[in-house]
PDB file of N, CA and C in Angstrom:
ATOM      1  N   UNK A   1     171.307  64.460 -90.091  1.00  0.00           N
ATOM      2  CA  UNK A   1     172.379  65.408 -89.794  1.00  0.00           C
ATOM      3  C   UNK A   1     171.762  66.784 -89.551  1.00  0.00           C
ATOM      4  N   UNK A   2     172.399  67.284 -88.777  1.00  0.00           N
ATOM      5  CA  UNK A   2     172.018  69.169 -88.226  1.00  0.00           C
ATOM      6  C   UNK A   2     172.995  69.951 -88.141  1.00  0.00           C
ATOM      7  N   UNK A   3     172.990  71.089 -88.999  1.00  0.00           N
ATOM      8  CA  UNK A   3     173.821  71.740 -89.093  1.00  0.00           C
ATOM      9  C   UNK A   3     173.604  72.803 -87.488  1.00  0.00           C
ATOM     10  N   UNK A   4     174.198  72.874 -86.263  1.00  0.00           N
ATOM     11  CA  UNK A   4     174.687  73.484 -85.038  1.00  0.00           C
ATOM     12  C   UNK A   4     175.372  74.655 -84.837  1.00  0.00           C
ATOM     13  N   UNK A   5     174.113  75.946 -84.632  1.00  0.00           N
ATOM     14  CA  UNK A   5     174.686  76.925 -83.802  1.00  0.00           C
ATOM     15  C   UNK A   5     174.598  77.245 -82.541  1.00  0.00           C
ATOM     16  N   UNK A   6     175.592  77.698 -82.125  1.00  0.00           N
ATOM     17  CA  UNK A   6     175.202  78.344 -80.680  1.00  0.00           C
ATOM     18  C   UNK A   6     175.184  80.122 -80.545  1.00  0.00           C
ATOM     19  N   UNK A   7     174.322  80.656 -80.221  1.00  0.00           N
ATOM     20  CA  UNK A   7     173.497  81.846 -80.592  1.00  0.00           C
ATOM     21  C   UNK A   7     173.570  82.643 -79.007  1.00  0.00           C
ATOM     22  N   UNK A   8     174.680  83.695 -78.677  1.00  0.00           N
ATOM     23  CA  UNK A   8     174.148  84.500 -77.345  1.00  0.00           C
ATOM     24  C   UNK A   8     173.048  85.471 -77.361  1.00  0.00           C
ATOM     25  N   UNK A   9     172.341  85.078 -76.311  1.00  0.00           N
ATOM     26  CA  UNK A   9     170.984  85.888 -76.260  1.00  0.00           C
ATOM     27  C   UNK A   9     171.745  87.409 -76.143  1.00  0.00           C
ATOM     28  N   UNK A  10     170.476  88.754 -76.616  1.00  0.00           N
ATOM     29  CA  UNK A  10     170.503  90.000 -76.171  1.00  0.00           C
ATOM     30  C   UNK A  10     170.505  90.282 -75.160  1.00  0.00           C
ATOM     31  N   UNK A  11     171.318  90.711 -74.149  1.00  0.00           N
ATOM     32  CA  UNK A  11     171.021  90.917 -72.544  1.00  0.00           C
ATOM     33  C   UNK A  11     172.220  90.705 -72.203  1.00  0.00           C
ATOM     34  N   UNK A  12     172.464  91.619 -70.649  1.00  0.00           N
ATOM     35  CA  UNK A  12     173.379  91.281 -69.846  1.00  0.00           C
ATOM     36  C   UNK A  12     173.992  89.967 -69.345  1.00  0.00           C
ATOM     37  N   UNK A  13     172.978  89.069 -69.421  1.00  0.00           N
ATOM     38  CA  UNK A  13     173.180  87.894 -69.009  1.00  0.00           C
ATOM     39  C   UNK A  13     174.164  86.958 -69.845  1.00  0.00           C
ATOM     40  N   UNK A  14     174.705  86.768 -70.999  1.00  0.00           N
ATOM     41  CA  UNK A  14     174.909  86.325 -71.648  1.00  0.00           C
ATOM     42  C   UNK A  14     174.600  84.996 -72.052  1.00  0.00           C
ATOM     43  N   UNK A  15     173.335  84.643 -71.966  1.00  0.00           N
ATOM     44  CA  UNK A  15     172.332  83.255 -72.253  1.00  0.00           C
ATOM     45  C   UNK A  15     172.981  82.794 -73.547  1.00  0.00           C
ATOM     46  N   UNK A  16     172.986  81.554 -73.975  1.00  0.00           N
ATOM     47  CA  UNK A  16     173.053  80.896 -74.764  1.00  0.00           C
ATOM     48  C   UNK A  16     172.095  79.814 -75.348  1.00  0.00           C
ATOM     49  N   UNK A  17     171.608  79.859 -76.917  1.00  0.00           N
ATOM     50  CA  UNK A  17     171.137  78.826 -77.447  1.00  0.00           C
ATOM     51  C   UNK A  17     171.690  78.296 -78.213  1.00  0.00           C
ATOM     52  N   UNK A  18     171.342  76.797 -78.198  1.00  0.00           N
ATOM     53  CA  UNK A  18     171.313  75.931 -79.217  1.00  0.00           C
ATOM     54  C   UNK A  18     170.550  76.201 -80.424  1.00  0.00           C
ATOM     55  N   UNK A  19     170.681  76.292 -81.985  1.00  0.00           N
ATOM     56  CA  UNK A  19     169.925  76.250 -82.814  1.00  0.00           C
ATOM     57  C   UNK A  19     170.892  75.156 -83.583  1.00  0.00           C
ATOM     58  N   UNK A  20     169.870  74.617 -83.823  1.00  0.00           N
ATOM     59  CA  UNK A  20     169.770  73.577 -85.119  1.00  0.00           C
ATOM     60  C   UNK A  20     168.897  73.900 -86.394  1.00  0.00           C
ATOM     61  N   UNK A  21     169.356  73.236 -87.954  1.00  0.00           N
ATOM     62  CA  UNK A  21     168.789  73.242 -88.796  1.00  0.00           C
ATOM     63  C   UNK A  21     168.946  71.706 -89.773  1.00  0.00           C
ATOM     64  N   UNK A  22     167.808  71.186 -90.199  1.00  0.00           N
ATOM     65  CA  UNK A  22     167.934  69.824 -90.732  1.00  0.00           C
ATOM     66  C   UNK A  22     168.402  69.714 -91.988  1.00  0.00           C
ATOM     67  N   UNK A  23     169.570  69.288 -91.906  1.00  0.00           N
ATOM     68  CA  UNK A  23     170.347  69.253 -93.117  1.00  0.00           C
ATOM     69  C   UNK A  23     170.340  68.864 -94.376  1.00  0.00           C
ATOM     70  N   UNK A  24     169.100  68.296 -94.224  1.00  0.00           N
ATOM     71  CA  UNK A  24     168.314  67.297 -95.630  1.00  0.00           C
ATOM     72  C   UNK A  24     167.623  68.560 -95.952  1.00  0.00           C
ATOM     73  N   UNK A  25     167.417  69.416 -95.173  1.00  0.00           N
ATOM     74  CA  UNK A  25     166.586  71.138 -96.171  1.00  0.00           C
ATOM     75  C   UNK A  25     167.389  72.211 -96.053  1.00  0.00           C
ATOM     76  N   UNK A  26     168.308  72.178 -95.397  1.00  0.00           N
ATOM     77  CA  UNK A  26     169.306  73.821 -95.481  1.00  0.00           C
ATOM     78  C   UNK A  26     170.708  73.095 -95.998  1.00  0.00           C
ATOM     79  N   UNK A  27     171.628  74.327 -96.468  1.00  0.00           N
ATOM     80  CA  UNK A  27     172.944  73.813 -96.596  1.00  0.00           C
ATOM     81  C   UNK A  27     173.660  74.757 -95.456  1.00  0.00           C
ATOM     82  N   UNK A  28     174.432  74.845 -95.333  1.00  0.00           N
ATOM     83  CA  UNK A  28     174.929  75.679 -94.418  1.00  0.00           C
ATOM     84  C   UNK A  28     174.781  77.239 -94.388  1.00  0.00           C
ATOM     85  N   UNK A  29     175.014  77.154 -95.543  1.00  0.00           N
ATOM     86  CA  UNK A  29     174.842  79.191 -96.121  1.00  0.00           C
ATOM     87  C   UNK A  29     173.538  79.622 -95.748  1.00  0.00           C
ATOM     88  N   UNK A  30     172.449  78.129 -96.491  1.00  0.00           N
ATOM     89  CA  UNK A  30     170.936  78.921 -95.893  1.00  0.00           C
ATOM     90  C   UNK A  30     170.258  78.982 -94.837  1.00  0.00           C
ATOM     91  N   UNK A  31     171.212  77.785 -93.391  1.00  0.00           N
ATOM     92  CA  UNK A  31     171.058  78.029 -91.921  1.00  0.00           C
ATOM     93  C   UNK A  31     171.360  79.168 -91.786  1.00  0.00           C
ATOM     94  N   UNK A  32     172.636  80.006 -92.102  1.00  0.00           N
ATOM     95  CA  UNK A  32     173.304  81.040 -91.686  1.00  0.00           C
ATOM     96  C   UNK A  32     172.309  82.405 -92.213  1.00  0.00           C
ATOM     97  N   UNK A  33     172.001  82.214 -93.356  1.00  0.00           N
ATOM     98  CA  UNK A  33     171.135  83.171 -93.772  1.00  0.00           C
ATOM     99  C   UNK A  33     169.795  83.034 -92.739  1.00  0.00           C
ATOM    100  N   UNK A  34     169.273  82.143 -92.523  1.00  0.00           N
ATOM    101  CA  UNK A  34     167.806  82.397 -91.184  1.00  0.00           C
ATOM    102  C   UNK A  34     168.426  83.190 -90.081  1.00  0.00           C
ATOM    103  N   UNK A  35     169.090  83.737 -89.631  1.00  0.00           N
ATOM    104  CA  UNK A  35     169.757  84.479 -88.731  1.00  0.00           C
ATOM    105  C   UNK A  35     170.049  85.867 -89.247  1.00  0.00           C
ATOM    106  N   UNK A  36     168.639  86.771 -89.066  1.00  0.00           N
ATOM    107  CA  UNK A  36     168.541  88.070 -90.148  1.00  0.00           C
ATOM    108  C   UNK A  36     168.926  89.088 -88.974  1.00  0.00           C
ATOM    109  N   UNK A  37     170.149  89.638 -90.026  1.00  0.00           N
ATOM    110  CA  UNK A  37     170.591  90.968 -89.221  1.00  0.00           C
ATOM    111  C   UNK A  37     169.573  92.063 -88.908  1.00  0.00           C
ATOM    112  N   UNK A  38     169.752  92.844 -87.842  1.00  0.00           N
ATOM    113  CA  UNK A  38     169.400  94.227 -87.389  1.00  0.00           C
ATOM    114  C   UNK A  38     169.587  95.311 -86.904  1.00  0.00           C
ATOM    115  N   UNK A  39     169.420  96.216 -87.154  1.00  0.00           N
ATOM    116  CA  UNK A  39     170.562  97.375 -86.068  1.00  0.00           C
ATOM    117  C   UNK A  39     169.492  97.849 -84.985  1.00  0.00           C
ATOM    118  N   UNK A  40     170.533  97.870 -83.586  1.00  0.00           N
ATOM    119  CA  UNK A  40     169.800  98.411 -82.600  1.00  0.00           C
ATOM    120  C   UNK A  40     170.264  99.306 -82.116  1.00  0.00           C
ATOM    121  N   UNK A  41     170.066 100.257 -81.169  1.00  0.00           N
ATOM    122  CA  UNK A  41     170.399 100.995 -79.988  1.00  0.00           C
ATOM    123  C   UNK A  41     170.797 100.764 -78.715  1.00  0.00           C
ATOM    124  N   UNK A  42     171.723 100.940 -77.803  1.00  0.00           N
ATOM    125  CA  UNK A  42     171.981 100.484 -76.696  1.00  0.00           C
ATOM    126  C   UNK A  42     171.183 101.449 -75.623  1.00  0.00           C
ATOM    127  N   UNK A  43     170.887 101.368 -74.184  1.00  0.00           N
ATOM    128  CA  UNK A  43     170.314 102.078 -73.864  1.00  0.00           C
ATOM    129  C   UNK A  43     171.172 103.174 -73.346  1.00  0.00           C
ATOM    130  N   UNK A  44     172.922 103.453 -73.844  1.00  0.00           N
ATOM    131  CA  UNK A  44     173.699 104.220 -73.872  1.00  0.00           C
ATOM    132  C   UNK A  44     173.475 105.143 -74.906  1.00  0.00           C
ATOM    133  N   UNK A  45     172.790 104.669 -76.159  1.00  0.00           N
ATOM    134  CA  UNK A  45     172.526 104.833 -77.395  1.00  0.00           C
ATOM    135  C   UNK A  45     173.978 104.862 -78.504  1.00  0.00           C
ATOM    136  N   UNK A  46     174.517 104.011 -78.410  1.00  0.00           N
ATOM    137  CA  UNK A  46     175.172 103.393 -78.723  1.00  0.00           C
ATOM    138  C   UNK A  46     175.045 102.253 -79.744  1.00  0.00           C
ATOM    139  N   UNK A  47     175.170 102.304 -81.269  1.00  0.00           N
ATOM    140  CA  UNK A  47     174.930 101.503 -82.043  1.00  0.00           C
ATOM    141  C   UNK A  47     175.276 100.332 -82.516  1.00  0.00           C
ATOM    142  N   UNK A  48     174.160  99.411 -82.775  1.00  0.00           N
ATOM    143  CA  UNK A  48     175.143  97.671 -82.464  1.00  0.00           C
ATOM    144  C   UNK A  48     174.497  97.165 -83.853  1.00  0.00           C
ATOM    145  N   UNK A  49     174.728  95.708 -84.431  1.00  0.00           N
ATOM    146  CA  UNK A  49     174.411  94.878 -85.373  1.00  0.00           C
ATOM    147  C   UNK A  49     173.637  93.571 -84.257  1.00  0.00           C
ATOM    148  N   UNK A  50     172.588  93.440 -84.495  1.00  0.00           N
ATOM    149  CA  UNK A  50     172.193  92.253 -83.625  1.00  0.00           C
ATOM    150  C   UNK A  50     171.802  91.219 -85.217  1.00  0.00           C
ATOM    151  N   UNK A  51     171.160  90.088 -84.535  1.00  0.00           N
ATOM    152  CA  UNK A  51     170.798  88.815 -85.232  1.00  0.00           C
ATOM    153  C   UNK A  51     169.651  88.613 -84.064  1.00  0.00           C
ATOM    154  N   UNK A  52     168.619  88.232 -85.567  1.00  0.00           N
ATOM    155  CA  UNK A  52     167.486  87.712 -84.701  1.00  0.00           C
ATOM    156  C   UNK A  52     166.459  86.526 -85.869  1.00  0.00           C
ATOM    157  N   UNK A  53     166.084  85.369 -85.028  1.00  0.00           N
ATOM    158  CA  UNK A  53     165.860  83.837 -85.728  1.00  0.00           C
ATOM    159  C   UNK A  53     164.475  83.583 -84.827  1.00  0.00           C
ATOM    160  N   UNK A  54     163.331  83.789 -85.462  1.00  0.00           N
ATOM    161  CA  UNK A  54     162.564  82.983 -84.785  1.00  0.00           C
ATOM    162  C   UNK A  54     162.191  83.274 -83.327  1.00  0.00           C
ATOM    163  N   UNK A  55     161.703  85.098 -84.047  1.00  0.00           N
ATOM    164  CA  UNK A  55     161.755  86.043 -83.016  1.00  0.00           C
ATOM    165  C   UNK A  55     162.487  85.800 -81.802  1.00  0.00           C
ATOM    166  N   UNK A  56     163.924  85.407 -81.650  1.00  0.00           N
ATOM    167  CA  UNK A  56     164.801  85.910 -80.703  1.00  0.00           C
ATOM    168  C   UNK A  56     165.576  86.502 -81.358  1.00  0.00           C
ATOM    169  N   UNK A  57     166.091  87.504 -80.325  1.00  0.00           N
ATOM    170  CA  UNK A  57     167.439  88.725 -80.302  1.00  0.00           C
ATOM    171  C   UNK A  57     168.738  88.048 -79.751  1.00  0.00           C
ATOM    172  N   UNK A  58     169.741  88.004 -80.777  1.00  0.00           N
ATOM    173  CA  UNK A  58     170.923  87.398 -80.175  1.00  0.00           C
ATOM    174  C   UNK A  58     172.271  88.893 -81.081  1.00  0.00           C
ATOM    175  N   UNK A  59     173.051  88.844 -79.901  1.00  0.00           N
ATOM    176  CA  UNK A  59     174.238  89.361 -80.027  1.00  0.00           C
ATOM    177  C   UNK A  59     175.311  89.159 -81.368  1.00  0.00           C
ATOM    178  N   UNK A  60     175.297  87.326 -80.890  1.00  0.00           N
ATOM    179  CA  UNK A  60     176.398  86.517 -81.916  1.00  0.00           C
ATOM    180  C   UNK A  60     175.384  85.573 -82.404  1.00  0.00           C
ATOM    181  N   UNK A  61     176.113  84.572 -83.068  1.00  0.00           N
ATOM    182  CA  UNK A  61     175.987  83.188 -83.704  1.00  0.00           C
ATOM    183  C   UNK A  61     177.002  82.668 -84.170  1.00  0.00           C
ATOM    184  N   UNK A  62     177.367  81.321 -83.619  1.00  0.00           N
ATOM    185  CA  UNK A  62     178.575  80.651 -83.998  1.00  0.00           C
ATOM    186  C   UNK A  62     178.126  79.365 -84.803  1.00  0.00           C
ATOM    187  N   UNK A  63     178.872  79.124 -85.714  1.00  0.00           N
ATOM    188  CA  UNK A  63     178.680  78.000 -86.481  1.00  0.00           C
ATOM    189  C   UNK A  63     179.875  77.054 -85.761  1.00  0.00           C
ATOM    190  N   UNK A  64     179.107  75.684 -85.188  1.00  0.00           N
ATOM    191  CA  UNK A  64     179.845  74.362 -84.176  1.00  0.00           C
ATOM    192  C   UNK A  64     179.700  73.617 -85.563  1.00  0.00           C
ATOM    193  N   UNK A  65     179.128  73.241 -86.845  1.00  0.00           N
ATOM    194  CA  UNK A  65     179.504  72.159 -87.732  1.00  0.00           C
ATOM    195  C   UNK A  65     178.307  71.303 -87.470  1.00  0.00           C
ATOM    196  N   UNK A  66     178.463  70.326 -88.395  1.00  0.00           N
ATOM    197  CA  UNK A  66     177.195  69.547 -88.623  1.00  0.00           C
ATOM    198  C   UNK A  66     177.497  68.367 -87.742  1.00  0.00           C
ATOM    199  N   UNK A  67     176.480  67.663 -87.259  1.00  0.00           N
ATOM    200  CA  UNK A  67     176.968  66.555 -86.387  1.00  0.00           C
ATOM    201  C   UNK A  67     175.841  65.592 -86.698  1.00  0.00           C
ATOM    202  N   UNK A  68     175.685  64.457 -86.433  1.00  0.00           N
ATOM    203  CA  UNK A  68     174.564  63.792 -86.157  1.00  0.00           C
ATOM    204  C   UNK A  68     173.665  63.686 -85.191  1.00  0.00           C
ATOM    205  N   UNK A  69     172.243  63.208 -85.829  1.00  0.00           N
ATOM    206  CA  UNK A  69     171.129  63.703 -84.676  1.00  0.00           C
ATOM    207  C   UNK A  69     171.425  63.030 -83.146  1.00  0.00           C
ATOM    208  N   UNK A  70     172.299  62.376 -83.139  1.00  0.00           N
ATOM    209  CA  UNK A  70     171.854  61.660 -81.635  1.00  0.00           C
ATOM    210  C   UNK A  70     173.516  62.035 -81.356  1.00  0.00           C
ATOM    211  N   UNK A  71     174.342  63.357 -81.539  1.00  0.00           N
ATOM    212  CA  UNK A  71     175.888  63.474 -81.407  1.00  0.00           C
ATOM    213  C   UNK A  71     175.743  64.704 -81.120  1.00  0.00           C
ATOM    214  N   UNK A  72     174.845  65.441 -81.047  1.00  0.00           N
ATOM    215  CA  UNK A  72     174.511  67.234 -81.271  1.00  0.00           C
ATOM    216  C   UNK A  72     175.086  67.656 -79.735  1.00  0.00           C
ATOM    217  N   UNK A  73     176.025  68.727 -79.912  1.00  0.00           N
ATOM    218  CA  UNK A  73     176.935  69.246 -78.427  1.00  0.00           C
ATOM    219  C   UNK A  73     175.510  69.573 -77.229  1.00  0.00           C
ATOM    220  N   UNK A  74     175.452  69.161 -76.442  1.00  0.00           N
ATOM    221  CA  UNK A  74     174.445  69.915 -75.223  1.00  0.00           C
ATOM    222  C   UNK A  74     175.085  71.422 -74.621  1.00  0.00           C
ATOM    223  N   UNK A  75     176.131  71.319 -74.881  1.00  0.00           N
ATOM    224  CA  UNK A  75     176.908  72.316 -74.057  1.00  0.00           C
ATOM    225  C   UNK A  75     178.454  72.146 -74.497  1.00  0.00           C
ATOM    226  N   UNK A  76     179.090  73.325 -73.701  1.00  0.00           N
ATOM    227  CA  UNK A  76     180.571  73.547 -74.178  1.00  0.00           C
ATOM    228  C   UNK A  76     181.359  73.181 -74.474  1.00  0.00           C
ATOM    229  N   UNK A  77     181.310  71.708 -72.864  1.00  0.00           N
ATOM    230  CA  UNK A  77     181.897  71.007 -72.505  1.00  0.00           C
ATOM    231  C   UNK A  77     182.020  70.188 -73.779  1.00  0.00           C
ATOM    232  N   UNK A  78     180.516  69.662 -74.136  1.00  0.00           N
ATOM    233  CA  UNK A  78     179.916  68.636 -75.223  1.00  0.00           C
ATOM    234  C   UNK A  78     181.077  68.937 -76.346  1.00  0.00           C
ATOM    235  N   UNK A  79     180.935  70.139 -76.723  1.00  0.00           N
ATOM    236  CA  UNK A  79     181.570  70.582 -78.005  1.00  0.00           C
ATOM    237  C   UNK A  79     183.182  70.370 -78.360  1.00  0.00           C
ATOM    238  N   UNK A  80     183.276  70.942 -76.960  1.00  0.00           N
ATOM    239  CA  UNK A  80     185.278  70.748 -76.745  1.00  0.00           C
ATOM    240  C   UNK A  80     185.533  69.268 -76.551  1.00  0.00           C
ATOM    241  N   UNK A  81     185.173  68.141 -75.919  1.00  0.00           N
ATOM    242  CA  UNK A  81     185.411  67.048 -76.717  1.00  0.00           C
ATOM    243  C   UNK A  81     185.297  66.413 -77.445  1.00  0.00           C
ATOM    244  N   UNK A  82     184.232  66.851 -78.493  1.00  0.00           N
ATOM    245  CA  UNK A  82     184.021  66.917 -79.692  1.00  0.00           C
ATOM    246  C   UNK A  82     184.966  66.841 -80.567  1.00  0.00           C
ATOM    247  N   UNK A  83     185.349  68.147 -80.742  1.00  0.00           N
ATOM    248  CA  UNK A  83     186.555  69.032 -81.338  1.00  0.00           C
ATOM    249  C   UNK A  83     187.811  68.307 -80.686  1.00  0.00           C
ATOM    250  N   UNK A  84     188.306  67.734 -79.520  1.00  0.00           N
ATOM    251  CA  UNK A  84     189.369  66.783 -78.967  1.00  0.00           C
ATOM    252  C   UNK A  84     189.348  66.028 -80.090  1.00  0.00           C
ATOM    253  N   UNK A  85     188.240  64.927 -79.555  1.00  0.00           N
ATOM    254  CA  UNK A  85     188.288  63.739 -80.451  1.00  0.00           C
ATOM    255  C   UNK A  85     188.647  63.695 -82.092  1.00  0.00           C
ATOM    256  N   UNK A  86     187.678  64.719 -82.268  1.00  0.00           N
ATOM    257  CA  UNK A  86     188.004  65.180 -83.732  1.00  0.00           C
ATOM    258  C   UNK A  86     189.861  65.380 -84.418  1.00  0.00           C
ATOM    259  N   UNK A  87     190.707  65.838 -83.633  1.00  0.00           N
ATOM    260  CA  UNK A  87     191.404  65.992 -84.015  1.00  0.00           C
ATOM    261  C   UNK A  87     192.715  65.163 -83.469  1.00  0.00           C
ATOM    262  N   UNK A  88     192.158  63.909 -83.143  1.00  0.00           N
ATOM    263  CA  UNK A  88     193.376  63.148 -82.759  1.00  0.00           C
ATOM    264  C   UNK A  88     193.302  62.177 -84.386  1.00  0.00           C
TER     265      UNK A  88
END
């Protein structure tokens, strides 16, 4: 089992990652805790809260829930029928 975030990169672009953590060594709180806050500057100078894991800079981080290793969302799409299925 892997506990599943999806993480927007720093940048205009609004990139997205997948992070995973193996659930047989984190619980959820201590995935969430590897995602260490920081404060930055905008180049407006304008002050923000970022998150950064494994030297990347991300905006957000969303917690998608634990899934199994061979069930893990690829993408949005992945997730929202996920979450369908889930709730019929």
């Amino acid at each position: 089992m892997k506990h599943v975030f999806k993480a927007t990169k720093i940048g205009w672009d609004k990139e997205q990652d997948g992070v995973w953590f193996d659930a047989d060594y984190y619980t959820k709180e201590e995935a969430e805790a590897e995602f260490k806050p920081y404060q930055g500057t905008t180049q407006r100078g304008y002050p923000y809260t970022g998150y950064e894991y494994d030297g990347a800079k991300y905006h957000d981080f969303t917690y998608l829930g634990e899934y199994e290793n061979d069930n893990i969302p690829k993408n949005d799409d992945d997730y929202f029928e996920h979450i369908k299925k889930k709730s019929k």
